[in-house]
N, C-alpha and C. Protein backbone atom coordinates (compact mmCIF):
# COMPACT_ATOMS: atom_id res chain seq x y z
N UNK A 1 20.35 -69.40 22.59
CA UNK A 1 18.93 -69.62 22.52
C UNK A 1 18.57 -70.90 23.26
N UNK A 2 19.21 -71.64 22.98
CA UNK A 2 19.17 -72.82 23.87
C UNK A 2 19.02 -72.72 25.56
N UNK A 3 19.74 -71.95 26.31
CA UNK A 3 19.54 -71.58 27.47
C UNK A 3 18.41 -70.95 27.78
N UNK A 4 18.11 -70.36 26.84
CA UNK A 4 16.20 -69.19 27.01
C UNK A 4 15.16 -70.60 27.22
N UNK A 5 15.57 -71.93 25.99
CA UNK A 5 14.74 -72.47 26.33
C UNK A 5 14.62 -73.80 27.19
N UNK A 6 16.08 -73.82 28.11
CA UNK A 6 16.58 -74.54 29.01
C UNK A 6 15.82 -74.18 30.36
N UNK A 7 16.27 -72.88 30.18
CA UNK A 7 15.68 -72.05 31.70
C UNK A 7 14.01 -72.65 31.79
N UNK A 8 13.65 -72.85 30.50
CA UNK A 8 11.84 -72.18 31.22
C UNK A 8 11.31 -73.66 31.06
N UNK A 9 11.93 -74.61 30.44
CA UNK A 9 12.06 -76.01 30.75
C UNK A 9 12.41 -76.60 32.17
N UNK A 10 13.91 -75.67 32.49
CA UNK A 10 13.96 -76.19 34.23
C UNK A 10 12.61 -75.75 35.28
N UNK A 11 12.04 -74.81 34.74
CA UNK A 11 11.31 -74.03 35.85
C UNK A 11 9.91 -74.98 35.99
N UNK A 12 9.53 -75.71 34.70
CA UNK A 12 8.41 -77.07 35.08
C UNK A 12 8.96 -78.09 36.10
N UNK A 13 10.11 -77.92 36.11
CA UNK A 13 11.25 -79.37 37.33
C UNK A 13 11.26 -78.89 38.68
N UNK A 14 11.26 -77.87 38.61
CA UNK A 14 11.62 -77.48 40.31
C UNK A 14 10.38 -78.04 40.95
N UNK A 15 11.40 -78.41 42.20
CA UNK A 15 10.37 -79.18 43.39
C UNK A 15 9.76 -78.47 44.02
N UNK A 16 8.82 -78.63 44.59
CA UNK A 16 7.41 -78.51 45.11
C UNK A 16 8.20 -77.19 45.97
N UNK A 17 8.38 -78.12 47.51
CA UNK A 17 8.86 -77.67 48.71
C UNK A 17 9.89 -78.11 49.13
N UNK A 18 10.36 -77.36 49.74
CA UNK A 18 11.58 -78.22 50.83
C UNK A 18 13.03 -77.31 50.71
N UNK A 19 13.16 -77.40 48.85
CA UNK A 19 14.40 -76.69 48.36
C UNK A 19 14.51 -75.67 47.80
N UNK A 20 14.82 -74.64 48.94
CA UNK A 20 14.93 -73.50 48.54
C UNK A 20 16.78 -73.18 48.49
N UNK A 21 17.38 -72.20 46.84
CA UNK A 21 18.45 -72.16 46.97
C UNK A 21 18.55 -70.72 45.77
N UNK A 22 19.85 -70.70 45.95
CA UNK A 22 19.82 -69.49 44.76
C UNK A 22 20.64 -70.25 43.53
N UNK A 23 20.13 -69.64 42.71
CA UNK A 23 20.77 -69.74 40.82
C UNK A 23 21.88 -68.77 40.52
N UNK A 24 22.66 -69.62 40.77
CA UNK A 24 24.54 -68.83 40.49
C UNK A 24 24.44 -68.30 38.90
N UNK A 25 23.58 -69.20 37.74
CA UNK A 25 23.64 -68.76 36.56
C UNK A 25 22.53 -67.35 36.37
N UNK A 26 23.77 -66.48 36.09
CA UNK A 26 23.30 -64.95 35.97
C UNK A 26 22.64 -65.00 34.76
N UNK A 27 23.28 -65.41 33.61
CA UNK A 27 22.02 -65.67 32.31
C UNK A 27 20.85 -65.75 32.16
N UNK A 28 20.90 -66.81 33.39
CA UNK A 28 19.27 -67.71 33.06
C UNK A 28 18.50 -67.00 34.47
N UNK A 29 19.21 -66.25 35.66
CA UNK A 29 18.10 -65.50 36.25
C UNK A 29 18.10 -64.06 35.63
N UNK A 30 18.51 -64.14 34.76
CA UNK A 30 18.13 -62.30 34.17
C UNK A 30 16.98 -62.51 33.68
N UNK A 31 16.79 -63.49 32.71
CA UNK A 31 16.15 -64.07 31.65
C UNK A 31 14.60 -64.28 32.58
N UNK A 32 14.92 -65.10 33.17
CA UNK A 32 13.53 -65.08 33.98
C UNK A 32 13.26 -64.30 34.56
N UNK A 33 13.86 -62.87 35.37
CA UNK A 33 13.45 -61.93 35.65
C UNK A 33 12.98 -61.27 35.09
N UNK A 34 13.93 -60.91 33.58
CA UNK A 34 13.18 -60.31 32.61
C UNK A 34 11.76 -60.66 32.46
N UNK A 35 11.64 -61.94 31.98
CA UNK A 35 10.27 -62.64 31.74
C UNK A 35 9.20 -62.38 32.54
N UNK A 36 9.43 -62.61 33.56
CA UNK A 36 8.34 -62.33 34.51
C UNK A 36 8.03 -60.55 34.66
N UNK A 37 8.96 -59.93 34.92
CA UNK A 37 8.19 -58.32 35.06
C UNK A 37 7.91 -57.83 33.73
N UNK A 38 8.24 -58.65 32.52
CA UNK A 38 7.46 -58.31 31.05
C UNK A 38 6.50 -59.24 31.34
N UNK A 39 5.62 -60.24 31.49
CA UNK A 39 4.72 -60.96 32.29
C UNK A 39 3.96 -59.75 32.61
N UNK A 40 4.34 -59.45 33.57
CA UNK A 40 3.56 -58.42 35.03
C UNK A 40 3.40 -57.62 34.17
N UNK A 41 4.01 -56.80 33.30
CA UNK A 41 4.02 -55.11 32.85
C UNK A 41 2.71 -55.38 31.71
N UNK A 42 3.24 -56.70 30.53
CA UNK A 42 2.00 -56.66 29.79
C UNK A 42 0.48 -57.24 30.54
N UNK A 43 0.95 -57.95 31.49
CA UNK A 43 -0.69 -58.27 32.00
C UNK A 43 -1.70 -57.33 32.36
N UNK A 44 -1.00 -56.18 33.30
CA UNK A 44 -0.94 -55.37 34.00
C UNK A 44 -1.30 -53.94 33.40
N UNK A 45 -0.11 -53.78 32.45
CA UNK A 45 0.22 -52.27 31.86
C UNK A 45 -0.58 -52.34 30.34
N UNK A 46 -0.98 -53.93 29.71
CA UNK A 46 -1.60 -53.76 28.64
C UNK A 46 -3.22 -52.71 29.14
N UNK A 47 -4.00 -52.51 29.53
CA UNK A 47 -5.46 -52.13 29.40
C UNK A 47 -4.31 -50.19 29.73
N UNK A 48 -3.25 -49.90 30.45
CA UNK A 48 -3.36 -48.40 30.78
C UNK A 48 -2.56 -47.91 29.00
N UNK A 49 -1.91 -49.10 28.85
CA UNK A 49 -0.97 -48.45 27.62
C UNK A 49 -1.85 -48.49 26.42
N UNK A 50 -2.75 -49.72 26.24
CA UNK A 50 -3.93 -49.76 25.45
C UNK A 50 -5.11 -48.36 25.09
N UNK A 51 -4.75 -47.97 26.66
CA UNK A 51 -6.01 -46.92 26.44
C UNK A 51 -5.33 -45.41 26.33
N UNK A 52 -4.03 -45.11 26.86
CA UNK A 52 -3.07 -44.36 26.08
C UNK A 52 -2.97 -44.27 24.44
N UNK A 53 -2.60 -45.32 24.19
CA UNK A 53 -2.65 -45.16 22.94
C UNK A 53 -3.92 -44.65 21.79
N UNK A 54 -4.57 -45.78 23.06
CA UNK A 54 -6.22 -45.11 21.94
C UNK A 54 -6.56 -43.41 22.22
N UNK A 55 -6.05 -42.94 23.30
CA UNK A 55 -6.32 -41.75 23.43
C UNK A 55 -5.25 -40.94 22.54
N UNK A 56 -4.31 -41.41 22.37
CA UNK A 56 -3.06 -40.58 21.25
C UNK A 56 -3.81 -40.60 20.03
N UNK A 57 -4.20 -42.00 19.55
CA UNK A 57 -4.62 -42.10 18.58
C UNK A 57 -5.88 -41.59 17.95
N UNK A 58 -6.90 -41.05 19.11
CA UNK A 58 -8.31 -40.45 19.00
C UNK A 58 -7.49 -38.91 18.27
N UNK A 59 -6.50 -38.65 19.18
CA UNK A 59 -6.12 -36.94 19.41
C UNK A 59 -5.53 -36.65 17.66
N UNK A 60 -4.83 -37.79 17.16
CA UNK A 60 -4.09 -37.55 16.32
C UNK A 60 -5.24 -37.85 15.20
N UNK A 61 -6.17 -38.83 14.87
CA UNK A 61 -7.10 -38.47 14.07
C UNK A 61 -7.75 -37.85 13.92
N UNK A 62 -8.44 -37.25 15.43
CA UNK A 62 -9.29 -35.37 15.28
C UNK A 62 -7.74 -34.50 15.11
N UNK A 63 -6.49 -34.50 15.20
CA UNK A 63 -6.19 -33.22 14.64
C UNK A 63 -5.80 -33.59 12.97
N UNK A 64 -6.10 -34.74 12.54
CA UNK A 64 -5.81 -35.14 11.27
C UNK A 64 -7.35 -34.59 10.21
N UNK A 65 -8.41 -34.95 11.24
CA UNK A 65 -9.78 -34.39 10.87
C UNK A 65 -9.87 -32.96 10.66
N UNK A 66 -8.96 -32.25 12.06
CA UNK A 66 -9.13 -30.64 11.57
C UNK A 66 -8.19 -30.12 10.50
N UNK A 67 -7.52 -30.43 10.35
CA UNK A 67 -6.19 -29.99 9.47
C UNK A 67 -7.15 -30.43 8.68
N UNK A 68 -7.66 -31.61 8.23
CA UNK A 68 -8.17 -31.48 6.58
C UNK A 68 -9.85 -30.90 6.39
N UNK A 69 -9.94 -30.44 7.63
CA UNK A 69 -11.38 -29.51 7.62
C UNK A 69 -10.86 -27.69 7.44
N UNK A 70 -9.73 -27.54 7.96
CA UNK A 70 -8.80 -26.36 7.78
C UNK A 70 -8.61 -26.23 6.22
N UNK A 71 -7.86 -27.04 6.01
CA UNK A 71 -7.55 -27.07 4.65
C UNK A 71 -8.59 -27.06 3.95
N UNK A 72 -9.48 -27.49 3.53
CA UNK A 72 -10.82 -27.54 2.80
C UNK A 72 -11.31 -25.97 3.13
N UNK A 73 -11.57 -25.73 4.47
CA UNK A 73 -12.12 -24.23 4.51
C UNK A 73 -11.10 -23.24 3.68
N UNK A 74 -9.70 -23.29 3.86
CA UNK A 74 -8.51 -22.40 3.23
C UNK A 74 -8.82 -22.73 1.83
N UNK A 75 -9.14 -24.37 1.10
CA UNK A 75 -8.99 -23.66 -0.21
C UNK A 75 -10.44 -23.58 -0.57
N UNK A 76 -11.43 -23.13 0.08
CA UNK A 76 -12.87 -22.70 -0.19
C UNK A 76 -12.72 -21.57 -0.41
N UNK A 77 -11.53 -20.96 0.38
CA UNK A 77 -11.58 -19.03 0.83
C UNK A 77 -10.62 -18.78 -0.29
N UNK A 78 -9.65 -19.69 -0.72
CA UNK A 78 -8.81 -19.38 -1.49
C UNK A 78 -9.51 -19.55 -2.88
N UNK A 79 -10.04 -20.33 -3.23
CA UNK A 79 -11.29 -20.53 -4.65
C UNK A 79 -12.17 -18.63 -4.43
N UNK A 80 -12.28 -18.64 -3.40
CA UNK A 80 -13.39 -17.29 -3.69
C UNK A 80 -12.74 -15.89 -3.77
N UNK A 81 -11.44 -16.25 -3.38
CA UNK A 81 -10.71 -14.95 -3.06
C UNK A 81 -10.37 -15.36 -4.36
N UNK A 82 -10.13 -16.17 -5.33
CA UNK A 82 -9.42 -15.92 -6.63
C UNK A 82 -10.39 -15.49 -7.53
N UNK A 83 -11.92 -16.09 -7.43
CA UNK A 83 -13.15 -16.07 -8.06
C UNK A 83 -13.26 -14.06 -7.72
N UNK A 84 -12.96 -13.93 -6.54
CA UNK A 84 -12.92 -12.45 -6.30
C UNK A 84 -12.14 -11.29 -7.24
N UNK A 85 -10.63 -11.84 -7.08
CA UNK A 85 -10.09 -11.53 -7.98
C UNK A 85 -10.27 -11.15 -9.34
N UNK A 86 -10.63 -12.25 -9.75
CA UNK A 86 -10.66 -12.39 -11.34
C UNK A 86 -12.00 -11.76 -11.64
N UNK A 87 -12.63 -10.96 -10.79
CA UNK A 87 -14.14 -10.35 -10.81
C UNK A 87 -13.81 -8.74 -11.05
N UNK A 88 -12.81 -8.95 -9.61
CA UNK A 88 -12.12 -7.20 -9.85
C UNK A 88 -11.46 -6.60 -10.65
N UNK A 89 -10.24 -8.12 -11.66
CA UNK A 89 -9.46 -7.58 -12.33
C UNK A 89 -10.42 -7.54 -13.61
N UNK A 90 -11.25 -7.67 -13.93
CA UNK A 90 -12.04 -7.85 -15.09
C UNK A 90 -13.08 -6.13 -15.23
N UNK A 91 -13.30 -6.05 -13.68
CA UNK A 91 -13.97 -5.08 -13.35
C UNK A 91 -12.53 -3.60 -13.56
N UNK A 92 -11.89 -3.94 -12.94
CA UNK A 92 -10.65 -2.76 -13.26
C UNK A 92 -10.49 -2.77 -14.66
N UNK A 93 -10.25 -3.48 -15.65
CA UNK A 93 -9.93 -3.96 -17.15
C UNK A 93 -11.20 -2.74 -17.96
N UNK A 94 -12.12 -2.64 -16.85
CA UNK A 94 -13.83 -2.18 -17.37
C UNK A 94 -13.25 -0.71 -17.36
N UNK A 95 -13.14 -0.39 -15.96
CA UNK A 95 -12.97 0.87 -15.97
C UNK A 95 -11.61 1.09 -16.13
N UNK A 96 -10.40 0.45 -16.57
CA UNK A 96 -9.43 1.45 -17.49
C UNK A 96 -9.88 1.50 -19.08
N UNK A 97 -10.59 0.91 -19.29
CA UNK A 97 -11.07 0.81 -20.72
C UNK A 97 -12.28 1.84 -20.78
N UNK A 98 -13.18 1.82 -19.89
CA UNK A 98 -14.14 2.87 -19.62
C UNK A 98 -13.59 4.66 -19.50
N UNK A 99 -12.12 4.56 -18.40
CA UNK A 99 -11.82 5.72 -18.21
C UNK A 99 -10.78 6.19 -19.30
N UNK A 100 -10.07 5.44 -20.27
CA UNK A 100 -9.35 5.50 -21.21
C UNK A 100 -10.36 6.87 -22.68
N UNK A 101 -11.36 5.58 -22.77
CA UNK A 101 -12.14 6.56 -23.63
C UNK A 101 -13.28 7.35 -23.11
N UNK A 102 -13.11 7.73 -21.52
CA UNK A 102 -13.62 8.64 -21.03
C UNK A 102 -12.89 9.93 -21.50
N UNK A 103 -11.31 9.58 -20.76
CA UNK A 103 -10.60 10.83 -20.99
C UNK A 103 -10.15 11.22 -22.74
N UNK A 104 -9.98 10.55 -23.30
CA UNK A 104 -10.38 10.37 -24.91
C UNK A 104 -11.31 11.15 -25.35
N UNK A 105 -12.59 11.32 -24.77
CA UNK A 105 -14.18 11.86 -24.81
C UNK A 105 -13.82 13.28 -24.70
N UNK A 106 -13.38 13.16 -23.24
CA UNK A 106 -13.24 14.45 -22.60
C UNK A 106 -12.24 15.07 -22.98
N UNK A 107 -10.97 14.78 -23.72
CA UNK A 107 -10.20 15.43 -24.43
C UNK A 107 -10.46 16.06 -25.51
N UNK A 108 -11.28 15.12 -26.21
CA UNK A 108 -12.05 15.98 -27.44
C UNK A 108 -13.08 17.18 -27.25
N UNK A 109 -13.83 16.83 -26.53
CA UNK A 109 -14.84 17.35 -26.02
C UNK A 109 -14.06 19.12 -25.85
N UNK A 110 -12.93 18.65 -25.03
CA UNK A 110 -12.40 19.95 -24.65
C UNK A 110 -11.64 20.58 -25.52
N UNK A 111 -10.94 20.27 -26.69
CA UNK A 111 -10.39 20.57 -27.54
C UNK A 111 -11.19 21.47 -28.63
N UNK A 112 -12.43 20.60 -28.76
CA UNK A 112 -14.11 21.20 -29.32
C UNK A 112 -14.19 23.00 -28.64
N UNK A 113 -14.32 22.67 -27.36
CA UNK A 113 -14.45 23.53 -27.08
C UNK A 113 -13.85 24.85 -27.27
N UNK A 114 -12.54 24.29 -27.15
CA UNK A 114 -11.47 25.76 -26.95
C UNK A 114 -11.55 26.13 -28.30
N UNK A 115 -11.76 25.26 -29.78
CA UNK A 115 -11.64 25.85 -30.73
C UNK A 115 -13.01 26.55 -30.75
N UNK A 116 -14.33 25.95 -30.69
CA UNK A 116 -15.11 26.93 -30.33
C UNK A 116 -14.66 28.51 -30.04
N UNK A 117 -14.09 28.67 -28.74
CA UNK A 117 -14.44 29.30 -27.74
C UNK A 117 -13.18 30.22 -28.55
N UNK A 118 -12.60 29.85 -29.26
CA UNK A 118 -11.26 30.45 -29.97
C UNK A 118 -11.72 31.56 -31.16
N UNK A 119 -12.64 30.45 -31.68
CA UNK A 119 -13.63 31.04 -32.99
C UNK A 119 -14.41 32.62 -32.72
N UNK A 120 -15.42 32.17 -31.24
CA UNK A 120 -16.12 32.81 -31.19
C UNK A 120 -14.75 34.89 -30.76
N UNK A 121 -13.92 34.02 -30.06
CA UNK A 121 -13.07 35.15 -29.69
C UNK A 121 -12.41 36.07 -31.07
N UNK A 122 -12.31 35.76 -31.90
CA UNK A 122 -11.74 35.59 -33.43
C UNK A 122 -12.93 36.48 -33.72
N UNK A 123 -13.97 36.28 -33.55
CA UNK A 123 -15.20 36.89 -33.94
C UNK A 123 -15.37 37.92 -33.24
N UNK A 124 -15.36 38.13 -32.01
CA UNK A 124 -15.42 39.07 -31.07
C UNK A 124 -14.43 40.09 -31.66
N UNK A 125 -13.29 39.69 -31.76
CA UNK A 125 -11.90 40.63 -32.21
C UNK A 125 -12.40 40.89 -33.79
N UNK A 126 -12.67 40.30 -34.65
CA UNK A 126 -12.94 41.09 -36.19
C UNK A 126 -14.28 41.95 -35.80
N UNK A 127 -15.43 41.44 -35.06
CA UNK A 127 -16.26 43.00 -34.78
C UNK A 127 -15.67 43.97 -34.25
N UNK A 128 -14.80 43.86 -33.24
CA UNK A 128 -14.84 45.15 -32.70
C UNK A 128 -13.66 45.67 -33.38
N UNK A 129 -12.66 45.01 -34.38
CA UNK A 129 -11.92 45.86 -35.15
C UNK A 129 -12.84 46.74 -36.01
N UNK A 130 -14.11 46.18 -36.60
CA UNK A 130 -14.84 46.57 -37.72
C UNK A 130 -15.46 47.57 -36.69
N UNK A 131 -15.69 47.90 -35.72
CA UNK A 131 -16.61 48.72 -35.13
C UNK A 131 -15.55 49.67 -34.83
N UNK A 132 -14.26 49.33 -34.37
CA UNK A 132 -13.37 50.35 -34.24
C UNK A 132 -12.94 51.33 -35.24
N UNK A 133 -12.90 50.43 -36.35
CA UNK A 133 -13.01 51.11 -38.24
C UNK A 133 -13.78 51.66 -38.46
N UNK A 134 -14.91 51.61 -38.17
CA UNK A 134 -16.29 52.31 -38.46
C UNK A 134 -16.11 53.64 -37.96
N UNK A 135 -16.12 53.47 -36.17
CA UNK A 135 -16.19 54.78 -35.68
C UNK A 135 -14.96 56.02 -35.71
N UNK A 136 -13.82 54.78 -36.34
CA UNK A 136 -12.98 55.95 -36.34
C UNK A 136 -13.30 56.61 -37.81
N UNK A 137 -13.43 55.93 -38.78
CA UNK A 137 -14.37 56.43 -39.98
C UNK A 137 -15.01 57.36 -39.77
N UNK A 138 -16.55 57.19 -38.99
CA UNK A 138 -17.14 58.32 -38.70
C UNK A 138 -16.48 59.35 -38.06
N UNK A 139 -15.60 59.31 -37.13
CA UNK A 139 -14.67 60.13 -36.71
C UNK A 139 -14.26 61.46 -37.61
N UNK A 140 -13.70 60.24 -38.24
CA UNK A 140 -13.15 61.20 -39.84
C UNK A 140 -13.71 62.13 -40.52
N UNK A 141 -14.79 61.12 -41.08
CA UNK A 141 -16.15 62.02 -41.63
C UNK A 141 -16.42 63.36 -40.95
N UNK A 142 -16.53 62.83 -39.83
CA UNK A 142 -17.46 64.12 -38.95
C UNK A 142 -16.45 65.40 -38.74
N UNK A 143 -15.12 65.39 -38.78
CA UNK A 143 -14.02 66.48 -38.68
C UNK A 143 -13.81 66.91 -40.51
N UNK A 144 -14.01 65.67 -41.37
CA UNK A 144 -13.70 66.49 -42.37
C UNK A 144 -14.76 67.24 -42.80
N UNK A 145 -16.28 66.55 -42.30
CA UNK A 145 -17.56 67.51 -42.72
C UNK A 145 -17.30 68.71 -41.84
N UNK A 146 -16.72 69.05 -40.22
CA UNK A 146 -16.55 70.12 -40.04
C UNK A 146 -16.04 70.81 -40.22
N UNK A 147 -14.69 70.54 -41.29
CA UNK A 147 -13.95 71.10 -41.65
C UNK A 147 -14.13 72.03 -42.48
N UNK A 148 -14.76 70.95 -43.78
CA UNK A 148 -15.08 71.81 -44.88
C UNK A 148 -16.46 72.47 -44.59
N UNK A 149 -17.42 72.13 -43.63
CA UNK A 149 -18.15 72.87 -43.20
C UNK A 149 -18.10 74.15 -42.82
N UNK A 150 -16.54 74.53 -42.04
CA UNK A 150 -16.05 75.26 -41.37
C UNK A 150 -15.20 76.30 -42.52
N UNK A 151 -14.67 75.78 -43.42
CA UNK A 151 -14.03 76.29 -44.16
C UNK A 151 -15.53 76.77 -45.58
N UNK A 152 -16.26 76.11 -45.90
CA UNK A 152 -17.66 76.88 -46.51
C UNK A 152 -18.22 77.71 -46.13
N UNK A 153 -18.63 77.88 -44.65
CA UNK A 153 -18.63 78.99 -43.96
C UNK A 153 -17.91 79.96 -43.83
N UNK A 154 -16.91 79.97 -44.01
CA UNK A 154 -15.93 81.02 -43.60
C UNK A 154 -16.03 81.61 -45.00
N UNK A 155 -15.60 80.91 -46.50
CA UNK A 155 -16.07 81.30 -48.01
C UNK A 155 -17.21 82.09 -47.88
N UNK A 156 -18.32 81.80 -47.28
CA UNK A 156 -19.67 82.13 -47.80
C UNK A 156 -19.13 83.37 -46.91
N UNK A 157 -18.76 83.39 -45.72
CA UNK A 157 -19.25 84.86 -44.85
C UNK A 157 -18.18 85.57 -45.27
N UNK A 158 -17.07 85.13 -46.27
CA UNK A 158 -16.23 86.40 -46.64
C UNK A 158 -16.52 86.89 -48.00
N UNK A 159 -17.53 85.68 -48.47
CA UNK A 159 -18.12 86.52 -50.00
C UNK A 159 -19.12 86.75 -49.93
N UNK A 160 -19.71 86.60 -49.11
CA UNK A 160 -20.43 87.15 -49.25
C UNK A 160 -21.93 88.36 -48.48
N UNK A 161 -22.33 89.12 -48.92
CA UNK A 161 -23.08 90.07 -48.55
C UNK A 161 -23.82 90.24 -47.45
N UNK A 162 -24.60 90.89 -46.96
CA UNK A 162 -25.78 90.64 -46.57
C UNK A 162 -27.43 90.75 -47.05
N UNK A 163 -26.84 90.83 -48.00
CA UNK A 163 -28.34 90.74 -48.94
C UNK A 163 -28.44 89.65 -49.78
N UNK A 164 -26.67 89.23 -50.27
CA UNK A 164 -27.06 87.46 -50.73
C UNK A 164 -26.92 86.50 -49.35
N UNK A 165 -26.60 86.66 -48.59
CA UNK A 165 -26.74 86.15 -47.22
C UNK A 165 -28.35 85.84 -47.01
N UNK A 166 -28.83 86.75 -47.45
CA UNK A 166 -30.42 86.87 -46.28
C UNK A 166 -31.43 86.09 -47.45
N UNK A 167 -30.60 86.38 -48.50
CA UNK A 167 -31.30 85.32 -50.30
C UNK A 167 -31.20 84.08 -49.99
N UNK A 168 -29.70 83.53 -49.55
CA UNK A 168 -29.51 82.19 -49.51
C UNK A 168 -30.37 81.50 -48.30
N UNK A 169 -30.40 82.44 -47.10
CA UNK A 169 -31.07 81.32 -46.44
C UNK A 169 -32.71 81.92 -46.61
N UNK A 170 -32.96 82.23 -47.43
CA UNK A 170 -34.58 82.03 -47.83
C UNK A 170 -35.13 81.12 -48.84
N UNK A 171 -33.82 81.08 -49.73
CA UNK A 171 -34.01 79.77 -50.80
C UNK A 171 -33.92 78.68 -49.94
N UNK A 172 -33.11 78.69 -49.09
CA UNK A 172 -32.93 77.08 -48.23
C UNK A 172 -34.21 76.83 -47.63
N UNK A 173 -34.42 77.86 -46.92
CA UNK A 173 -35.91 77.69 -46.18
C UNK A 173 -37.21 77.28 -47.30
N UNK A 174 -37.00 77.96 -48.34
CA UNK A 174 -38.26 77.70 -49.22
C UNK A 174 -37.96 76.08 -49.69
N UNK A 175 -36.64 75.45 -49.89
CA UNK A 175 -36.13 74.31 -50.05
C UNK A 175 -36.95 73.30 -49.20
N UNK A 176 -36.74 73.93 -48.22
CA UNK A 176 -36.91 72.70 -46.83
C UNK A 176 -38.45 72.55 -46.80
N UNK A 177 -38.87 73.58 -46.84
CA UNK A 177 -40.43 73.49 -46.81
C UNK A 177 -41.28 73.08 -47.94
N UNK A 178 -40.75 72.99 -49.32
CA UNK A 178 -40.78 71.95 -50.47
C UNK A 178 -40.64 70.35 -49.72
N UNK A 179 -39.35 70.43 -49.22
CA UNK A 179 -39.67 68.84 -48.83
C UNK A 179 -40.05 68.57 -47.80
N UNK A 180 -40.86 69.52 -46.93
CA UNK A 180 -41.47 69.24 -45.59
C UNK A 180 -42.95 68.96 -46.27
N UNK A 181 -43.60 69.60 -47.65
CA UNK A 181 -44.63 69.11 -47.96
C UNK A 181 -45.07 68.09 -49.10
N UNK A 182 -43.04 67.45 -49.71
CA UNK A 182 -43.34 66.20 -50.09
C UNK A 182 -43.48 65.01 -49.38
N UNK A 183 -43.01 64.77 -47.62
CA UNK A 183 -42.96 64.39 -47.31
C UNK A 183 -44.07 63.95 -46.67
N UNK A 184 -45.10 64.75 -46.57
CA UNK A 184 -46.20 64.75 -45.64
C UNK A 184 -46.93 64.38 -46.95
């Protein structure tokens, strides 16, 4: 250290004119070489490196400005997309709870029905058994009235005459015409 401040001590001594020579000590002309083109570079290079920097430094605070204008917009979108969310899942919550005891509704509803529709068939089937009973009933009736119809007839025309023949159906006739004039 002493030589750094030897050197720049000799350099107030040197004479004017006259003696010009070279400095064998490599130390002490590095040192002042150094000195001087750091001299030159900051005299010089301070206003381009100055204004470099301020231009790094402009660039890096607008991209420090957008990143936290980014970010602010992301968690604006991210607040609404959750606010969204929690709108839909509340809204879905609606309609599985809505369609739950929809189909609930409509299960009954349809269950209603078929027993209905079961009943009324139940009903359909005991009439037309009862109508099938009936007519085969009358069925019956009507072969055994022809029967014995058929078989009274045949009695009457083998016992009988033609003179109680021609009696009986005049009593019938006088019968009928008794109640043709109670009726009137």
């Amino acid at each position: 250290m002493k030589n750094v401040t030897d050197s720049f001590v000799s350099l107030g001594q040197w004479p004017s004119a006259g003696s010009f020579g070279f400095n064998t000590d490599i130390l002490a002309t590095n040192l002042i070489n150094l000195s001087v083109v750091l001299g030159v570079l900051i005299f010089f290079g301070k206003g381009v490196l100055s204004d470099l920097l301020d231009n790094r430094k402009q660039r890096i605070l607008k991209t420090i400005k957008n990143s936290e204008e980014l970010r602010e917009g992301a968690i604006e979108q991210l607040e609404k997309a959750r606010t969204r969310l929690r709108k839909v899942e509340i809204e879905a919550d609606q309609f599985r709870v809505n369609g739950y005891s929809e189909i609930e509704r409509e299960k009954l509803n349809l269950i209603d029905s078929t027993y209905k529709t079961l009943e009324q068939l139940e009903n359909y089937k005991n009439e037309t058994i009862n109508f099938e009973q009936q007519k085969a009933s009358n069925q019956v009736r009507q072969r055994v009235f022809q029967q014995a119809l058929q078989g009274a007839l045949g009695t009457l025309n083998s016992c009988l005459n033609s003179e109680l023949h021609l009696r009986t159906i005049s009593a019938n006739i006088g019968i009928l015409g008794a109640m043709k004039q109670i009726t009137d």
